[in-house]
PDB file of N, CA and C in Angstrom:
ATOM      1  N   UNK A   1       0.824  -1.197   0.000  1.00  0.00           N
ATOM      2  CA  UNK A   1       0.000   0.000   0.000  1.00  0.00           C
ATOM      3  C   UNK A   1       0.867   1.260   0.000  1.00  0.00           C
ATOM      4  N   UNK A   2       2.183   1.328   0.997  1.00  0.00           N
ATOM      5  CA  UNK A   2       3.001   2.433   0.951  1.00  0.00           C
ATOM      6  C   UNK A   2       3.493   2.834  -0.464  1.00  0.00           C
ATOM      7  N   UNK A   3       3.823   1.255  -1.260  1.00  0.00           N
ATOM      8  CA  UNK A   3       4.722   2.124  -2.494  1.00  0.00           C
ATOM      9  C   UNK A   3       3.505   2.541  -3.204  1.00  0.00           C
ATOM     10  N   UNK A   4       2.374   2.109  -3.334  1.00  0.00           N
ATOM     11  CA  UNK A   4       1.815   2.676  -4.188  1.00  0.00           C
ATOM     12  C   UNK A   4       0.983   4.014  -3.856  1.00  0.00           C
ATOM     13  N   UNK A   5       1.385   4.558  -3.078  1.00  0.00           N
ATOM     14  CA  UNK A   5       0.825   6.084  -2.291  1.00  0.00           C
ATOM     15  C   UNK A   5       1.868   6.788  -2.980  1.00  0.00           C
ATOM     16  N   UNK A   6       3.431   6.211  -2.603  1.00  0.00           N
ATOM     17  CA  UNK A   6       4.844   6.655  -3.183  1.00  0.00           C
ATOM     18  C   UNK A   6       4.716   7.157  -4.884  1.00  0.00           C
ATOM     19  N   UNK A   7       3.774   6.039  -4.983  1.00  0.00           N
ATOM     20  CA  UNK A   7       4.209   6.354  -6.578  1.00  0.00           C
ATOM     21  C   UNK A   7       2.677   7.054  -7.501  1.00  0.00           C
ATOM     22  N   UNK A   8       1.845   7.038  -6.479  1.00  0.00           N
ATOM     23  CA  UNK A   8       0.633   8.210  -7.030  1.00  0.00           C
ATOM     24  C   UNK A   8       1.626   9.584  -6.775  1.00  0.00           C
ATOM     25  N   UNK A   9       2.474   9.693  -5.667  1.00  0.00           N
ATOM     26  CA  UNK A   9       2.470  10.844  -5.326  1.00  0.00           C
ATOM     27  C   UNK A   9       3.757  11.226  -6.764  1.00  0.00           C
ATOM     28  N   UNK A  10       4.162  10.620  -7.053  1.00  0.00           N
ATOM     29  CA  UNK A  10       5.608  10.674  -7.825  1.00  0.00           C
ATOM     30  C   UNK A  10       4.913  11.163  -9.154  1.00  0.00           C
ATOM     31  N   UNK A  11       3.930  10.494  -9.444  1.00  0.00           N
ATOM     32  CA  UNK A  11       2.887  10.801 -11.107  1.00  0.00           C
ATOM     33  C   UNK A  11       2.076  12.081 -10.695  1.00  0.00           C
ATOM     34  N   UNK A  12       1.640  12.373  -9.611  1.00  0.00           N
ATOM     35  CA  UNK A  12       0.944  13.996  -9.292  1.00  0.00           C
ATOM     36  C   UNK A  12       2.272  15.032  -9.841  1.00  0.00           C
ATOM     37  N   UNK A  13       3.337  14.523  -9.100  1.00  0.00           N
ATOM     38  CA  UNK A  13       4.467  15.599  -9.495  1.00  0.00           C
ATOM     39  C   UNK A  13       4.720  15.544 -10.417  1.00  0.00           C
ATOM     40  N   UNK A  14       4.894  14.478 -11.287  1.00  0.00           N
ATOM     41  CA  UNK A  14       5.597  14.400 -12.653  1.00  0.00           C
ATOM     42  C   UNK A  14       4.343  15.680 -14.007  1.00  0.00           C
ATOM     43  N   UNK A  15       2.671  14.631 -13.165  1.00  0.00           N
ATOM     44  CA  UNK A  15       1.653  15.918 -14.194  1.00  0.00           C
ATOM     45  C   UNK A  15       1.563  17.083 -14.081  1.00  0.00           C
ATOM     46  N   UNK A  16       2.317  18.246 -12.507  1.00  0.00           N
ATOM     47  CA  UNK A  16       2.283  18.866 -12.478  1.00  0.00           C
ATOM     48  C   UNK A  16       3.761  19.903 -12.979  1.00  0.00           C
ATOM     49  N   UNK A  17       4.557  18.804 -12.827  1.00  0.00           N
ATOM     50  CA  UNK A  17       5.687  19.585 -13.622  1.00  0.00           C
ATOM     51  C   UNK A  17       5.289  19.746 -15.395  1.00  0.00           C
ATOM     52  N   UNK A  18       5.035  18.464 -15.731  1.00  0.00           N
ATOM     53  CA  UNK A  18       4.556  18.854 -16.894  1.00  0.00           C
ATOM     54  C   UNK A  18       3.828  20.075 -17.766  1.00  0.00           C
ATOM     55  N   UNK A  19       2.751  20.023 -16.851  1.00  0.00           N
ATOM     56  CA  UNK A  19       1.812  21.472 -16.993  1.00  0.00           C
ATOM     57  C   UNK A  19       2.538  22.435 -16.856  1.00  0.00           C
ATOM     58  N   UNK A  20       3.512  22.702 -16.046  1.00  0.00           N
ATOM     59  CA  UNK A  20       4.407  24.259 -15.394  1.00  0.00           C
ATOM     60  C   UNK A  20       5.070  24.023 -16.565  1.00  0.00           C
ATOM     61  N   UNK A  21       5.826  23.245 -17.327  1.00  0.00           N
ATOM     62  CA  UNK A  21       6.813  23.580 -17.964  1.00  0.00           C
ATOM     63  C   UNK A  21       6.276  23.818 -19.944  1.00  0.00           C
ATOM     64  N   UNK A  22       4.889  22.993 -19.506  1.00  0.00           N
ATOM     65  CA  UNK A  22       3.954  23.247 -20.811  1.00  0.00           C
ATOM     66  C   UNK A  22       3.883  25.028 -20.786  1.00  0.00           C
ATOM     67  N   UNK A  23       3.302  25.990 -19.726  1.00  0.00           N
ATOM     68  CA  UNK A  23       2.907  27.241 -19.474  1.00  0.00           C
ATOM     69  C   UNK A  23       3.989  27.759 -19.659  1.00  0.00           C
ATOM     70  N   UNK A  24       5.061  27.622 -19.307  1.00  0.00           N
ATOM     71  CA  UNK A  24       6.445  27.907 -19.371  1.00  0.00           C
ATOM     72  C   UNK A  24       7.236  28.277 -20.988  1.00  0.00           C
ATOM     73  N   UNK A  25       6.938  27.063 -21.291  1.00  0.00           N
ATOM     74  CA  UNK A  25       7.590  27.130 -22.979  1.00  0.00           C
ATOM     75  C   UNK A  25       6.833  27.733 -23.821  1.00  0.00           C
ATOM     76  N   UNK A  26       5.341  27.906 -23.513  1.00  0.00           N
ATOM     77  CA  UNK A  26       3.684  29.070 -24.139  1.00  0.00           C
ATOM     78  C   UNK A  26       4.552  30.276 -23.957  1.00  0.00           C
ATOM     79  N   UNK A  27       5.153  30.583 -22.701  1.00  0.00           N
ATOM     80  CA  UNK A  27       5.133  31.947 -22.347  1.00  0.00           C
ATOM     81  C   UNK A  27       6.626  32.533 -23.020  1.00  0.00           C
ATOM     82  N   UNK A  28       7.167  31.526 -23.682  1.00  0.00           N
ATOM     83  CA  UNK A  28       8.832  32.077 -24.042  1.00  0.00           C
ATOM     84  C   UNK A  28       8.717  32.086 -24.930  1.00  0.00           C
ATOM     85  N   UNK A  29       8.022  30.963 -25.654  1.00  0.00           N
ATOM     86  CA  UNK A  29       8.235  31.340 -27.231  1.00  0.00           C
ATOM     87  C   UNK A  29       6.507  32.297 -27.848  1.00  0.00           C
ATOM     88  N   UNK A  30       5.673  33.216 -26.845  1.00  0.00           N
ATOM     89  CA  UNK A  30       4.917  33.861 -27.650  1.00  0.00           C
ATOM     90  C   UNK A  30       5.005  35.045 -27.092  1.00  0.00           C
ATOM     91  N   UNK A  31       5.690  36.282 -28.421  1.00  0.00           N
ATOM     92  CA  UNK A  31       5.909  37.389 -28.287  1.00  0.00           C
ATOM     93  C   UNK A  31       4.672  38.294 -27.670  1.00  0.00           C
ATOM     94  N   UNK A  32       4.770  39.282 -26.917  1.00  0.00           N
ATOM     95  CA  UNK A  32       3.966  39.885 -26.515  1.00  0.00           C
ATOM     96  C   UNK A  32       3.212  41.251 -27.071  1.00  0.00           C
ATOM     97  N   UNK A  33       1.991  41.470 -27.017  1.00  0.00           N
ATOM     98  CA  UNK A  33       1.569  42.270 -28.134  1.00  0.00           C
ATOM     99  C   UNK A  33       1.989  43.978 -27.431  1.00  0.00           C
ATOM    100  N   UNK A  34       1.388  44.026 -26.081  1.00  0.00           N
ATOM    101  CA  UNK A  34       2.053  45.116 -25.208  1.00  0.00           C
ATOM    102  C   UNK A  34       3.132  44.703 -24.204  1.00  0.00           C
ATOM    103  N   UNK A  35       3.268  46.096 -24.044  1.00  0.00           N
ATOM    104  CA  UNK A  35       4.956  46.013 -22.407  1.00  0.00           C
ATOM    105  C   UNK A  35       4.236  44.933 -21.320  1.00  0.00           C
ATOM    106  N   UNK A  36       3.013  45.366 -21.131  1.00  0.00           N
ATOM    107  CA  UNK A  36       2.349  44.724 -19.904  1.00  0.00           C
ATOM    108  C   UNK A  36       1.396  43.535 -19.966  1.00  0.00           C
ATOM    109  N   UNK A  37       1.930  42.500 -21.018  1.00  0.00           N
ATOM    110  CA  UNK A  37       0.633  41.774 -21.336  1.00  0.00           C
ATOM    111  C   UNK A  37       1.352  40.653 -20.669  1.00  0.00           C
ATOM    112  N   UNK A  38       0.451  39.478 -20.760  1.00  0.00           N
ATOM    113  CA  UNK A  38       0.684  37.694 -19.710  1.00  0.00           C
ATOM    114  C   UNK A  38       0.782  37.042 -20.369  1.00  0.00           C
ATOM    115  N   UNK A  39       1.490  36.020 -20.089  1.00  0.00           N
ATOM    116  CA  UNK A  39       1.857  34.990 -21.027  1.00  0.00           C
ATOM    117  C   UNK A  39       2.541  34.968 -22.010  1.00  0.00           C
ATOM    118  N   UNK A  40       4.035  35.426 -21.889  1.00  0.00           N
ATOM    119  CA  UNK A  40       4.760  35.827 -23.143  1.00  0.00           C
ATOM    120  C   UNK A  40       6.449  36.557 -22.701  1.00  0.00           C
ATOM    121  N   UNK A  41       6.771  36.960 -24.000  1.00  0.00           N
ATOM    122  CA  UNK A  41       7.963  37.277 -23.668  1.00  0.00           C
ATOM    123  C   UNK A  41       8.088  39.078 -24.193  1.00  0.00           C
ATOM    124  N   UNK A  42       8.853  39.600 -23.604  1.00  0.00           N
ATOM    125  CA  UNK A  42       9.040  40.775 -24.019  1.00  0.00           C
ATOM    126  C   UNK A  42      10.428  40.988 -24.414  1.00  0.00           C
ATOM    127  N   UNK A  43      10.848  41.470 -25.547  1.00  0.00           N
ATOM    128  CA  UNK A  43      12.455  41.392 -26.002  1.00  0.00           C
ATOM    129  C   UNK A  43      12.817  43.047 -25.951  1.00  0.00           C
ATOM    130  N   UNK A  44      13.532  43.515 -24.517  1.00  0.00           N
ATOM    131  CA  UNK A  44      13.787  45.046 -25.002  1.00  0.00           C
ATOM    132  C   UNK A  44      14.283  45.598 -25.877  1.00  0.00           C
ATOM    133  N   UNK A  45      15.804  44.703 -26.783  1.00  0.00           N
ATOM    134  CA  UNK A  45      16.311  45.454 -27.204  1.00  0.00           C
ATOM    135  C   UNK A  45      15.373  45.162 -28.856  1.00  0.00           C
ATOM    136  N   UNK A  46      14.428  44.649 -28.997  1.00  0.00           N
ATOM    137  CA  UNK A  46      13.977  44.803 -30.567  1.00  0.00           C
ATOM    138  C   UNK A  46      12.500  45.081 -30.644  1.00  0.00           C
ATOM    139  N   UNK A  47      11.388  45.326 -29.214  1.00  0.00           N
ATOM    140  CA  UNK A  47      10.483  45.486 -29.494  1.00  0.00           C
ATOM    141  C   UNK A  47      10.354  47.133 -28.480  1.00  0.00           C
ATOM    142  N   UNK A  48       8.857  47.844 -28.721  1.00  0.00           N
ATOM    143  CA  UNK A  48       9.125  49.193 -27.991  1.00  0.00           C
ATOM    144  C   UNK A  48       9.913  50.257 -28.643  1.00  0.00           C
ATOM    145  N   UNK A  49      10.340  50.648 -28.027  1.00  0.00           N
ATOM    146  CA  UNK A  49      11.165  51.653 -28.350  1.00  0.00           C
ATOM    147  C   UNK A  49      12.908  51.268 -28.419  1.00  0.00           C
ATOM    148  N   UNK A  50      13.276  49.662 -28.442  1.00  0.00           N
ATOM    149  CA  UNK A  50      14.508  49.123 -28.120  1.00  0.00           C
ATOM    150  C   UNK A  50      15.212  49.382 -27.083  1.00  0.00           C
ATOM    151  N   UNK A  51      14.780  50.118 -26.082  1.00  0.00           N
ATOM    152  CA  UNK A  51      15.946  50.437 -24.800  1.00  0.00           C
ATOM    153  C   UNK A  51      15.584  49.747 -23.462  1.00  0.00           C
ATOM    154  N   UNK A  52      14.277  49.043 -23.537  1.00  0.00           N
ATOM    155  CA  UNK A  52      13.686  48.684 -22.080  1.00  0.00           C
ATOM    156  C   UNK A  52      14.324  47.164 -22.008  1.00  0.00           C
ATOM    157  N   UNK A  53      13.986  46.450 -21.041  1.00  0.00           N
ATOM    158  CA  UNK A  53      14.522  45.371 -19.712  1.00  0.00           C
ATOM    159  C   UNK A  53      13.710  44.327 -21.217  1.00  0.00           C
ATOM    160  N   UNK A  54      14.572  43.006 -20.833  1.00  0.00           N
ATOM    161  CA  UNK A  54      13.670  41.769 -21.445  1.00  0.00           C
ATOM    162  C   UNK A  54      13.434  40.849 -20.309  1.00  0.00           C
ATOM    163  N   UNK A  55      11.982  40.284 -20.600  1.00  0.00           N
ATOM    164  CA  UNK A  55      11.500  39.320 -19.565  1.00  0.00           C
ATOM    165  C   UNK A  55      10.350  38.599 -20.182  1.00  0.00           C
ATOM    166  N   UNK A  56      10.019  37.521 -19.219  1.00  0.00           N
ATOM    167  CA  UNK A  56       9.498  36.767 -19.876  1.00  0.00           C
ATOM    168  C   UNK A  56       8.240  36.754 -18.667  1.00  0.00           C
ATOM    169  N   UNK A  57       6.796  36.856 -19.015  1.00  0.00           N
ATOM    170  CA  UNK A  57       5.795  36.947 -17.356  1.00  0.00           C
ATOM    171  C   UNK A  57       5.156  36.192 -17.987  1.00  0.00           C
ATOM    172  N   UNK A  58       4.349  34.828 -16.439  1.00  0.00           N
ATOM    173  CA  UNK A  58       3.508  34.153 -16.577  1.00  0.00           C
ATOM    174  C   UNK A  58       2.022  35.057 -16.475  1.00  0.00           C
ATOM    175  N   UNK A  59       1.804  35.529 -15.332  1.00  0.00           N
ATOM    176  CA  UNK A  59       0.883  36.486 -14.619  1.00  0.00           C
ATOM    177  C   UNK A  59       1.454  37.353 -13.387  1.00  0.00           C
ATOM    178  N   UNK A  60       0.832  38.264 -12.791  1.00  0.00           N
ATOM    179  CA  UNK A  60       1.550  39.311 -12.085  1.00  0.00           C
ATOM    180  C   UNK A  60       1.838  38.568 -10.920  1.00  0.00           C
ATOM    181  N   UNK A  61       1.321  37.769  -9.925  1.00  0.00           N
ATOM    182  CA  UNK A  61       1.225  36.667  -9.018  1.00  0.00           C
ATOM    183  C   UNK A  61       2.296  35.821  -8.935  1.00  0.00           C
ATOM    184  N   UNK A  62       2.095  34.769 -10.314  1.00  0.00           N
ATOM    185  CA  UNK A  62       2.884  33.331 -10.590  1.00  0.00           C
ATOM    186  C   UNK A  62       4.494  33.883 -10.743  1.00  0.00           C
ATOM    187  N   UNK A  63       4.578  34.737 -12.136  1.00  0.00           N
ATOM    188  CA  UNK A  63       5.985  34.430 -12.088  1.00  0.00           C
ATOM    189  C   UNK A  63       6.598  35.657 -13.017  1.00  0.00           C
ATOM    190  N   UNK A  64       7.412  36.342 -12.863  1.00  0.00           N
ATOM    191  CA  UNK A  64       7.879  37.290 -13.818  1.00  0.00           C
ATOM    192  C   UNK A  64       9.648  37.045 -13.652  1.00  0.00           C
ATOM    193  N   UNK A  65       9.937  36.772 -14.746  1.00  0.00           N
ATOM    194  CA  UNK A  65      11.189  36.526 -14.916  1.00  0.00           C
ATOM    195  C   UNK A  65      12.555  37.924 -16.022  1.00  0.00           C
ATOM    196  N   UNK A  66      13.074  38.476 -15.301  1.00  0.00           N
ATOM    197  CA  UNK A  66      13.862  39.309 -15.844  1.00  0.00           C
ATOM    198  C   UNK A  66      15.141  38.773 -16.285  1.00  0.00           C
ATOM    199  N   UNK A  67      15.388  38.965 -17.883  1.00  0.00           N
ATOM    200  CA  UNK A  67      16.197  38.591 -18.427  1.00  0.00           C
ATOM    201  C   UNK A  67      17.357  39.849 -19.013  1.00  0.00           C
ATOM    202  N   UNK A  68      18.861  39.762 -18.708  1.00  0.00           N
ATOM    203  CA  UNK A  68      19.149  40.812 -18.803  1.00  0.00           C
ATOM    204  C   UNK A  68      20.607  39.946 -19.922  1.00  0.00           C
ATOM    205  N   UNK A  69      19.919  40.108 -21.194  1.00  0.00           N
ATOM    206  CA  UNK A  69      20.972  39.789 -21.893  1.00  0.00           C
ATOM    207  C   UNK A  69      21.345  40.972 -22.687  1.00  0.00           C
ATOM    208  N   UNK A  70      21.787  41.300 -23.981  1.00  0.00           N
ATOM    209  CA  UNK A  70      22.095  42.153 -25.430  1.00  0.00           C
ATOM    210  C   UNK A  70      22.278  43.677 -24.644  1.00  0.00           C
ATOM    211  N   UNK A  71      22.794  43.795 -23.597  1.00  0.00           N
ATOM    212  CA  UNK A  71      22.527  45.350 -23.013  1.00  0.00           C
ATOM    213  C   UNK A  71      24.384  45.325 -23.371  1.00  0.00           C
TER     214      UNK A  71
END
C-alpha cells in the first residue's frame, strides 16, 4: 500500500511539472503584443522603443522573470 501512495504521489508531481513547464515554454516562445501583457515574452532590445529590460511573465502573481541579456 506504501509504495503505491509513493508512486501516485511521484505521477501527481511528474503531471504537475509537466503542466508548469507546458505554461512555461507558451510563455517564451509567444511574443507579446504590449509592455504589460501575460503569457509571453518581451524582447527590449527589438520590441518598444529598443531600450527597455527583457523578460518573460507568466501572470503578475505566478511568475515574472527578468532577463538581462544584449545590453
Amino acid at each position: 500500500m506504501r509504495i503505491a501512495l509513493q508512486w501516485s504521489a511521484i505521477m501527481a508531481l511528474i503531471v504537475i511539472l509537466g503542466i508548469t513547464l507546458g505554461i512555461l515554454f507558451n510563455a517564451m516562445t509567444t511574443p507579446c503584443a504590449a509592455e504589460d501583457s501575460l503569457n509571453c515574452y518581451w524582447s527590449g532590445s527589438t520590441m518598444g522603443n529598443g531600450q527597455g529590460s527583457s523578460y518573460v511573465t507568466i501572470s503578475n502573481d505566478l511568475i515574472f522573470i527578468q532577463l538581462n541579456y544584449g545590453k
